[in-house]
Protein backbone atom coordinates (compact mmCIF):
# COMPACT_ATOMS: atom_id res chain seq x y z
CA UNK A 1 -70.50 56.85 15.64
CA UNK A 2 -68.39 58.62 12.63
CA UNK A 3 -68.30 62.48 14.16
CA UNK A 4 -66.54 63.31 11.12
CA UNK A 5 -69.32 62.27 8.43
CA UNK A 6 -72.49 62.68 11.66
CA UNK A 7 -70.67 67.33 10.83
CA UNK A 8 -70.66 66.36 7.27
CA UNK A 9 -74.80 65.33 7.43
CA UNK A 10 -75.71 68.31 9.53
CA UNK A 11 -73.86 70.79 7.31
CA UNK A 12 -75.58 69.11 4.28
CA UNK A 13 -78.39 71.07 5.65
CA UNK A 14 -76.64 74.14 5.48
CA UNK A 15 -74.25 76.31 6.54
CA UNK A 16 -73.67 76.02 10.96
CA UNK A 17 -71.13 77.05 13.16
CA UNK A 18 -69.94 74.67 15.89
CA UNK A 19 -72.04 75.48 18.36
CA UNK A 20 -74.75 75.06 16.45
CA UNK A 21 -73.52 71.26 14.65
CA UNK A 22 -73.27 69.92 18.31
CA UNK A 23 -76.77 70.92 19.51
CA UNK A 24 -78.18 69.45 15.91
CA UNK A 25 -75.75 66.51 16.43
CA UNK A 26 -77.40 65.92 19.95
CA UNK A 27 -80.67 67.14 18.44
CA UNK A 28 -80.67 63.80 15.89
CA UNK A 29 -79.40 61.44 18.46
CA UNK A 30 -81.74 62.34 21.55
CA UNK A 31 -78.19 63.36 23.47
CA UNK A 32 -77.37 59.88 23.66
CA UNK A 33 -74.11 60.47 22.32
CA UNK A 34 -73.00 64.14 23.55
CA UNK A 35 -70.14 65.64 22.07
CA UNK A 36 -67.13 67.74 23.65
CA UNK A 37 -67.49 71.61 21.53
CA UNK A 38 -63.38 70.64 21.40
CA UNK A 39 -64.39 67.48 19.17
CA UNK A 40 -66.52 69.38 17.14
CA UNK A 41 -64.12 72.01 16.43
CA UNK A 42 -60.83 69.21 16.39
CA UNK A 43 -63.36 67.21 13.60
CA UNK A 44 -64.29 70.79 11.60
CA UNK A 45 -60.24 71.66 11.06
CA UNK A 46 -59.51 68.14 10.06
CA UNK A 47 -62.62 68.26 7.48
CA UNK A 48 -61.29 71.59 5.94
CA UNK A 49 -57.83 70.13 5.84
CA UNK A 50 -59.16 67.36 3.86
CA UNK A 51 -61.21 69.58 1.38
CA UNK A 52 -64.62 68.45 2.73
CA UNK A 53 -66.03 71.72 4.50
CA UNK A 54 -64.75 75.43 3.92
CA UNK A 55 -65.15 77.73 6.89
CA UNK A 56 -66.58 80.92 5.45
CA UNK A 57 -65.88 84.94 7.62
CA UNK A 58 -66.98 85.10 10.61
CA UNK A 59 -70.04 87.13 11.53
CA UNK A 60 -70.78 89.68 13.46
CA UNK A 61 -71.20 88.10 16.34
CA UNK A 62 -67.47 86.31 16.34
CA UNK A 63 -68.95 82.38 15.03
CA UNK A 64 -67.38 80.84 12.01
CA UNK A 65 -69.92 78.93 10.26
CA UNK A 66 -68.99 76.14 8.04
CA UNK A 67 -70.23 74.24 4.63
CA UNK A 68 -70.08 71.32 3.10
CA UNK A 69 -67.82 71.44 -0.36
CA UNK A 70 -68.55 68.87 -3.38
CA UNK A 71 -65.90 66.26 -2.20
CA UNK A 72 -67.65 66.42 1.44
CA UNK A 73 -71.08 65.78 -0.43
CA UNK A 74 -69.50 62.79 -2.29
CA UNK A 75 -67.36 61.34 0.66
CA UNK A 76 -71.07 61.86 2.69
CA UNK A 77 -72.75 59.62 -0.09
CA UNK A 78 -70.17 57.32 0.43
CA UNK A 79 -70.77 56.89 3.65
CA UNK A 80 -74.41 56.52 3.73
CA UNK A 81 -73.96 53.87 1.02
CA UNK A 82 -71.18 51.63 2.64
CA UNK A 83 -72.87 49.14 4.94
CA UNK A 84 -70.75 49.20 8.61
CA UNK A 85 -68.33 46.45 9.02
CA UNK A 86 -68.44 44.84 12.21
CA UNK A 87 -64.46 45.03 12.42
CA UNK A 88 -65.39 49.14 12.05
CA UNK A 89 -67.02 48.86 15.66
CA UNK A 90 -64.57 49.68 18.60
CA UNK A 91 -64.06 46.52 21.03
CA UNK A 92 -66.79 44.29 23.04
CA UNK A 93 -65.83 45.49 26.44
CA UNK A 94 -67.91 43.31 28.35
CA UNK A 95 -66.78 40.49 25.94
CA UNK A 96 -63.48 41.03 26.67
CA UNK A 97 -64.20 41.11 30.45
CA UNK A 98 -66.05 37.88 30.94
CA UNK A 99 -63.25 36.38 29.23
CA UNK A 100 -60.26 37.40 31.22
CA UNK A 101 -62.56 36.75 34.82
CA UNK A 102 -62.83 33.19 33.60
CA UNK A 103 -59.22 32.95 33.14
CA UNK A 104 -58.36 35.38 36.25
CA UNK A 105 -57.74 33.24 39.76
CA UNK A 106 -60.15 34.69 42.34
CA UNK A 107 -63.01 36.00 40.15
CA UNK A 108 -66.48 35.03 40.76
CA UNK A 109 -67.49 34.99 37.01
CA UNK A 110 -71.32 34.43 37.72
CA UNK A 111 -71.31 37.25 40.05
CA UNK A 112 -69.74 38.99 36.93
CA UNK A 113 -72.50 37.67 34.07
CA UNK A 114 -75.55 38.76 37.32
CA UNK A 115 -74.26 42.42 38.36
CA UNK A 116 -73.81 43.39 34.32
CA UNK A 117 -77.77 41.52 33.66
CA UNK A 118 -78.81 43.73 36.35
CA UNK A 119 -77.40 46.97 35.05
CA UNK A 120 -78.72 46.31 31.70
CA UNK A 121 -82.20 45.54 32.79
CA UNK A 122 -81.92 49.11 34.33
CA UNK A 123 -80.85 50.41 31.21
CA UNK A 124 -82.95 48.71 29.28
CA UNK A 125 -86.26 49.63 31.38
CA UNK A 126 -84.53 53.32 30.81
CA UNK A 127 -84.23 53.30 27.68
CA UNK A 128 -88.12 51.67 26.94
CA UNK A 129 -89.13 55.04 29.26
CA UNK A 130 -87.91 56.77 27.23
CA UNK A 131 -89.22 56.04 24.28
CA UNK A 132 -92.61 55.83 25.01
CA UNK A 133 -91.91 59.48 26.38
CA UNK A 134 -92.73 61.19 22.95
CA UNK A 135 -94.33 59.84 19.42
CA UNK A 136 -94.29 63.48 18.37
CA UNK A 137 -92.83 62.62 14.43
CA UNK A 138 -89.79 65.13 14.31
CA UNK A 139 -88.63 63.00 17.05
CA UNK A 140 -88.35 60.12 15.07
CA UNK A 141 -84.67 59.79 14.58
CA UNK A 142 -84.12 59.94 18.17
CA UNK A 143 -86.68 57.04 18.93
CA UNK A 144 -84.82 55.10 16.49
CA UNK A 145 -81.64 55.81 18.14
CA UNK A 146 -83.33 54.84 20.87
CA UNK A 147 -84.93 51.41 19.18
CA UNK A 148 -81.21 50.59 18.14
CA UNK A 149 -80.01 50.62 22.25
CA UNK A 150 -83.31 49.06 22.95
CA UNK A 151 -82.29 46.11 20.88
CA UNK A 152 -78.77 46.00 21.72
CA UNK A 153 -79.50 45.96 25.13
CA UNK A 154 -81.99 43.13 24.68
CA UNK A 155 -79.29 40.93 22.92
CA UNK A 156 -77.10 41.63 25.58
CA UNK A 157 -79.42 39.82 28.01
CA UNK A 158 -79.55 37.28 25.78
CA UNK A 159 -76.02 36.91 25.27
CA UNK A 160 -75.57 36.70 29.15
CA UNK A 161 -78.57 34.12 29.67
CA UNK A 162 -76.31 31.96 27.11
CA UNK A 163 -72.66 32.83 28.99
CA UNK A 164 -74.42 31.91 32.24
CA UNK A 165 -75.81 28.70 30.95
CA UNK A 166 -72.53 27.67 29.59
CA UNK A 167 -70.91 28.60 33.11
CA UNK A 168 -72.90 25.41 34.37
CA UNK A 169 -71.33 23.27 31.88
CA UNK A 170 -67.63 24.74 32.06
CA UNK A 171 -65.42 22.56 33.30
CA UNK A 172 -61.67 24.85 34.00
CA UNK A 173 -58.37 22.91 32.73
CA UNK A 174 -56.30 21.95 35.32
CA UNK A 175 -53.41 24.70 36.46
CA UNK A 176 -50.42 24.19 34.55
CA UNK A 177 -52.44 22.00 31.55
CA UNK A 178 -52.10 24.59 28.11
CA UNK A 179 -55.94 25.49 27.32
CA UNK A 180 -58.52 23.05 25.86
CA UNK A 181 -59.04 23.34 22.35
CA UNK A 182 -62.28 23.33 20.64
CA UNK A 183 -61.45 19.55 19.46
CA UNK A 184 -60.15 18.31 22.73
CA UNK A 185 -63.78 20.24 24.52
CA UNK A 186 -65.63 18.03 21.86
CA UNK A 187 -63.87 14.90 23.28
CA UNK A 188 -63.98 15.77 26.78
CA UNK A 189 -68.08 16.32 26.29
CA UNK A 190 -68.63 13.06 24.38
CA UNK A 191 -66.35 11.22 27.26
CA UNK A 192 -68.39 12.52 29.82
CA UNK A 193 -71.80 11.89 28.30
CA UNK A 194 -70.61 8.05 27.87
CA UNK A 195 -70.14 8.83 31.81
């Protein structure tokens, strides 16, 4: 999630001081993504440096509230018009793990693949509490946050039904041997299914 333009939306609703952009922020995403008041305050003095919110006196009260200038509007529209990139999305952790315990000695790998289906059923049974918890409408954009970890944490199960159905198949190269390629796996299968 872009902090940076998730300030720049809020403020497009007017003029908010920190405090209040992180309870909107977590307002809008049912707290699902909670922010640090030192990120919100770190993103607000790198979008005035870059001429996308002024900070205007401070009240009464001590709080600095912020707005969104004509360059933040544009960079916003910008934003909501570019469609994410799947290279803009920070690193498949659980990807990545599953990968190095097949290649680390010692690892049971389908223990791996059946504690992670386990935690994500929790999650996901969470997560499908929760939103059947409120159809009030404001709370729309939080259900649909919701929807979106709903459905990410159904393709995870999924993804791990298909990593522990290729675990049967998976034959390991012997130690020493450099690892199969996908052409030399294609031969290996079709010698084995002459077998």
């Amino acid at each position: 999630m872009s902090i940076r333009h998730g300030l720049l939306a809020l403020l497009e609703r007017g003029q908010m001081y920190g405090y209040q952009l992180r309870a909107a922020f977590e307002e809008s995403t049912g707290s699902t993504w909670p922010l640090n008041i030192g990120q919100v305050y770190t993103t607000l003095s790198r979008l005035e440096r870059d001429g996308l919110v002024r900070s205007l006196p401070e009240s009464e009260a001590g709080q600095r509230p912020y707005e969104i200038t004509d360059a933040g509007r544009t960079d916003l529209a910008l934003w909501f018009a570019t469609p994410i990139s799947r290279t803009d999305r920070p690193r498949d952790e659980l990807a990545i793990k599953l990968a190095l315990a097949l290649t680390t000695p010692g690892v049971d790998v389908r223990s791996v693949v059946q504690t992670q289906r386990s935690a994500t059923m929790r999650t996901l049974q969470e997560l499908t509490r929760l939103k059947y918890a409120s159809d009030r409408p404001e709370d729309l954009p939080w259900r649909l946050v919701l929807d979106a970890m709903v459905f990410q944490a159904e393709a995870e199960v999924r993804w791990l039904d298909h990593c522990e159905t290729s675990l049967v198949r998976y034959r390991p190269t012997e130690p020493g041997r450099a690892p199969t390629t996908p052409a030399e796996a294609v031969d290996r299968a079709d010698e084995e299914a002459r077998r």
